[in-house]
Protein backbone atom coordinates (compact mmCIF):
# COMPACT_ATOMS: atom_id res chain seq x y z
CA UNK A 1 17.11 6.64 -5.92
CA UNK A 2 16.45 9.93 -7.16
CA UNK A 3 14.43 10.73 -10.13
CA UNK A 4 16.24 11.46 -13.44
CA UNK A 5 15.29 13.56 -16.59
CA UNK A 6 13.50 12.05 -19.43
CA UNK A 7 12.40 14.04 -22.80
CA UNK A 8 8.62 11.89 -22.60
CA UNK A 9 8.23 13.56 -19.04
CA UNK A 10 7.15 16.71 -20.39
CA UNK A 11 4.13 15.52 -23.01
CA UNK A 12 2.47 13.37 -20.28
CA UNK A 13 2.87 16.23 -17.27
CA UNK A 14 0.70 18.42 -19.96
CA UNK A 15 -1.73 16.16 -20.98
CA UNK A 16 -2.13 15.13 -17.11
CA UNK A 17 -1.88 18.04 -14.90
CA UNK A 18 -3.15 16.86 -11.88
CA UNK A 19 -0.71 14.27 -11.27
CA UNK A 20 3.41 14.80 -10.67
CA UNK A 21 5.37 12.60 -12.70
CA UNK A 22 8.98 11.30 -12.37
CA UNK A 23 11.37 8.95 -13.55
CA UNK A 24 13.12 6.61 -10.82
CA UNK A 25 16.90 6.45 -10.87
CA UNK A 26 16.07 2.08 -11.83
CA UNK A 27 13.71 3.37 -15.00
CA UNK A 28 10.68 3.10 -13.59
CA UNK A 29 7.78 5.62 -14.58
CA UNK A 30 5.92 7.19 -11.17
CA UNK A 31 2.29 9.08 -10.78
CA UNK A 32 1.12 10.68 -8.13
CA UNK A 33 -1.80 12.39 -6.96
CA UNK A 34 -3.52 13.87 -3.83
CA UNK A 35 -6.82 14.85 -2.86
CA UNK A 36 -8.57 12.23 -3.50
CA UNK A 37 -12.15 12.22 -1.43
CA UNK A 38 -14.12 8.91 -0.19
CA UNK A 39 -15.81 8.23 -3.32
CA UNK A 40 -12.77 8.60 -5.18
CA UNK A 41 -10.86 5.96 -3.65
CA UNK A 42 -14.68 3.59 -3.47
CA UNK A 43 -14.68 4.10 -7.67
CA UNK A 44 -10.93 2.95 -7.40
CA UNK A 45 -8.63 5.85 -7.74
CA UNK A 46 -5.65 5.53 -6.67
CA UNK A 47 -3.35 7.90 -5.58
CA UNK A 48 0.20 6.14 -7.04
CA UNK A 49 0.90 4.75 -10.31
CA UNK A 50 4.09 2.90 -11.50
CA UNK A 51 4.73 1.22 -14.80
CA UNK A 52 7.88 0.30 -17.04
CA UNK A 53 7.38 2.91 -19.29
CA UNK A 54 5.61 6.12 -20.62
CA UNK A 55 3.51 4.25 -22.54
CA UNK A 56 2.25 1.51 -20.24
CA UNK A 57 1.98 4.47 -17.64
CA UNK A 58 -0.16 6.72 -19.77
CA UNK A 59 -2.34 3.86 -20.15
CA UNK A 60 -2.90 3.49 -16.65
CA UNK A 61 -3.46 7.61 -16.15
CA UNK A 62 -6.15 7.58 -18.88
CA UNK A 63 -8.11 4.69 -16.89
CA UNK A 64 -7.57 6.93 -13.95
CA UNK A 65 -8.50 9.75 -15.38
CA UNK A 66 -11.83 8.03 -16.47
CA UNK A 67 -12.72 6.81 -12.93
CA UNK A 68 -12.22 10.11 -11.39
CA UNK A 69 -12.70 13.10 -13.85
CA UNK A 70 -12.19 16.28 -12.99
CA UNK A 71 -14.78 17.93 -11.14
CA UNK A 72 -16.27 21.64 -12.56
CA UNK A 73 -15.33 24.08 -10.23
CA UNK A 74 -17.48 25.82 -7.94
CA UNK A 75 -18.75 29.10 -8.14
């Protein structure tokens, strides 16, 4: 099914830029992510996310988000 517009899209897309987030055309809430190196996925980073809702999904994008922060860039 193809994803659908919802107004508490927006808010989570800015407070997690690094992962593209949709709506399914059944309701569910979808992350996703890429680059993710070795020792991201041994900490337990995962690349997909799904949940009933915003809330439940921000939930699991702020545990995320703690097992794999951002890295400073270099230079």
């Amino acid at each position: 099914m193809p994803a659908v517009p919802h107004p508490r899209r927006r808010p989570l897309s800015e407070e997690f830029p690094r992962w593209t987030l949709w709506v399914s055309g059944t309701g569910r809430w979808w992350a996703s992510r890429d680059t993710l190196t070795a020792a991201d996925v041994a900490a337990g980073c995962v690349a997909f996310l799904h949940a009933d809702g915003p809330d439940a999904l921000a939930v699991q994008l702020r545990a995320q988000e703690a097992l794999c922060p951002r890295q400073p860039s270099a230079g």
